[in-house]
Protein backbone atom coordinates (compact mmCIF):
# COMPACT_ATOMS: atom_id res chain seq x y z
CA UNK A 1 -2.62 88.00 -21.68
CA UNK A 2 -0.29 89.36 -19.02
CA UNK A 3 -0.58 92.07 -18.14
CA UNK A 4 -3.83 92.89 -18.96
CA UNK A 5 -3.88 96.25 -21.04
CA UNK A 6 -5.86 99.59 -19.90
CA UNK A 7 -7.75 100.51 -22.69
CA UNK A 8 -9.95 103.62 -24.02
CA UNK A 9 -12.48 102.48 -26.98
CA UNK A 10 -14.34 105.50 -29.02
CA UNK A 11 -16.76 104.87 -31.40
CA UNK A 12 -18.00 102.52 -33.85
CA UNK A 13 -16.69 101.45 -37.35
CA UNK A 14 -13.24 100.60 -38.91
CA UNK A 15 -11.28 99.78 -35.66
CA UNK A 16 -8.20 102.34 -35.34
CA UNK A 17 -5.66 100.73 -33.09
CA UNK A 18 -3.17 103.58 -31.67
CA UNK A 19 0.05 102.71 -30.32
CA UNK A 20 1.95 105.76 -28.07
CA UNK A 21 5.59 106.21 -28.03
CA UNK A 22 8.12 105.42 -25.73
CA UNK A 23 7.82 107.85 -22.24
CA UNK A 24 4.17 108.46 -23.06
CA UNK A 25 0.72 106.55 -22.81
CA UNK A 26 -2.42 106.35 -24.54
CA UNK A 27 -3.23 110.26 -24.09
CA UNK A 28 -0.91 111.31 -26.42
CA UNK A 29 -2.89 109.76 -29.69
CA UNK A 30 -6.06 110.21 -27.92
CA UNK A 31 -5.31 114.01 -28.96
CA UNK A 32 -6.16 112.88 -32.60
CA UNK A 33 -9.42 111.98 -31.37
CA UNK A 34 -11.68 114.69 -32.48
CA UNK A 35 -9.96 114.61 -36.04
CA UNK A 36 -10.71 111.00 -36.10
CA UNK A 37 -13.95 111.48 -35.23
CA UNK A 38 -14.82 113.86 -37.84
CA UNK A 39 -13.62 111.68 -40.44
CA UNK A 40 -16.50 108.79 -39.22
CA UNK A 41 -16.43 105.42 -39.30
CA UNK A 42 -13.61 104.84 -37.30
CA UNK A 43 -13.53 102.86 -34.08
CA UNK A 44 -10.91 104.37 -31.92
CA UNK A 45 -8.49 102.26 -29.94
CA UNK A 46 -6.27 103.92 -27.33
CA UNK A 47 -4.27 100.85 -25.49
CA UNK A 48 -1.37 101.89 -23.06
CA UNK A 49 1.97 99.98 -23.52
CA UNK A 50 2.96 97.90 -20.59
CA UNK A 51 4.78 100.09 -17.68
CA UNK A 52 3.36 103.28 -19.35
CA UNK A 53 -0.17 104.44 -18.19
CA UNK A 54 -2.68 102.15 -16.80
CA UNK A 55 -1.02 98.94 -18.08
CA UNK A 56 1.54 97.14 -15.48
CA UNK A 57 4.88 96.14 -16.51
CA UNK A 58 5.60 93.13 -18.28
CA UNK A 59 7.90 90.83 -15.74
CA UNK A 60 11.27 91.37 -15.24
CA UNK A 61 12.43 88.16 -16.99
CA UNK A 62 10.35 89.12 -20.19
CA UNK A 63 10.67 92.69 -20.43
CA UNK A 64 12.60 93.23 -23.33
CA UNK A 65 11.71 94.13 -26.80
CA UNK A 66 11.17 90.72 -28.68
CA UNK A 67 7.92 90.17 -25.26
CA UNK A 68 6.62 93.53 -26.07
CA UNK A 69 6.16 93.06 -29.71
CA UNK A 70 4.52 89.71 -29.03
CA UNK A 71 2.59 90.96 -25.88
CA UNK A 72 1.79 93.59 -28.54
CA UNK A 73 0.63 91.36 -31.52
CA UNK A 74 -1.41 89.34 -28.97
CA UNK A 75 -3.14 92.59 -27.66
CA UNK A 76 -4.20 93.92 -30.84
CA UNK A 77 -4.92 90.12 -31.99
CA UNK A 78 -7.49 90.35 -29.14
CA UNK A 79 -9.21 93.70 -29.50
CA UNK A 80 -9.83 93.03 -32.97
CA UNK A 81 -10.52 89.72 -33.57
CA UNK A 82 -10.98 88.77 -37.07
CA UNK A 83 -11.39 91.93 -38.10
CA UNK A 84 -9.43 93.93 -40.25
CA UNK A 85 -7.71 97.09 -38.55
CA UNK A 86 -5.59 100.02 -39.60
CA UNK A 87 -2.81 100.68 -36.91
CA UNK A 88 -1.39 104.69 -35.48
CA UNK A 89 1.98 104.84 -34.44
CA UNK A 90 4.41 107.39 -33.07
CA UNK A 91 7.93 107.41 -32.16
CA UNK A 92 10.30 109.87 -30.92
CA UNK A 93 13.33 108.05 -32.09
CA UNK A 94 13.75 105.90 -35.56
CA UNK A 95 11.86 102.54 -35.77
C-alpha cells in the first residue's frame, strides 16, 4: 500500500479503527483515548489520512476522493485482517 500509513496502536481487544477529519490527523481521536480505555477491551487504532500527519500524500494523479476511499478500505483491510472491527469517524462538514 502506497503510501504507507503512520499509525498509533493502544491496547488489546475489539480493534477500534479511528478515522480524523479533514485538516486534522490522528491526534484529534486519540483524545478519546482514555475514555476508550476505561471502557476495556478495545484495541485502539489511530491511522493518519494521507497528506495529514505522518502519512505522505497519495500521488498527484490519484489524489482524489474515489483513491482515498480505496487507499482507505485497503488500510483498514490490512490492520485488521479478518477480524471484525468497529470504525470512529469525525467530520467537520456533512458526509
Amino acid at each position: 500500500m502506497s503510501p504507507t500509513p503512520h499509525v498509533v496502536r493502544r491496547g488489546i481487544g475489539l480493534p477500534v479503527v479511528a478515522l480524523h477529519g479533514n485538516g486534522v490527523d490522528h491526534r484529534l481521536l486519540a483524545a478519546l483515548d482514555p475514555t476508550l480505555e476505561a471502557a476495556g477491551g478495545l484495541e485502539r487504532i489511530y491511522l493518519d489520512l494521507p497528506g495529514f500527519g505522518q502519512t505522505p500524500s497519495l500521488p498527484a494523479a490519484a489524489g482524489g476522493l474515489p483513491e482515498l476511499a480505496a487507499w482507505t478500505v485497503e488500510a483498514v483491510r490490512t490492520l485488521t485482517p479478518g477480524s471484525p472491527f468497529a470504525l470512529l469517524a469525525n467530520s467537520a462538514h456533512p458526509i
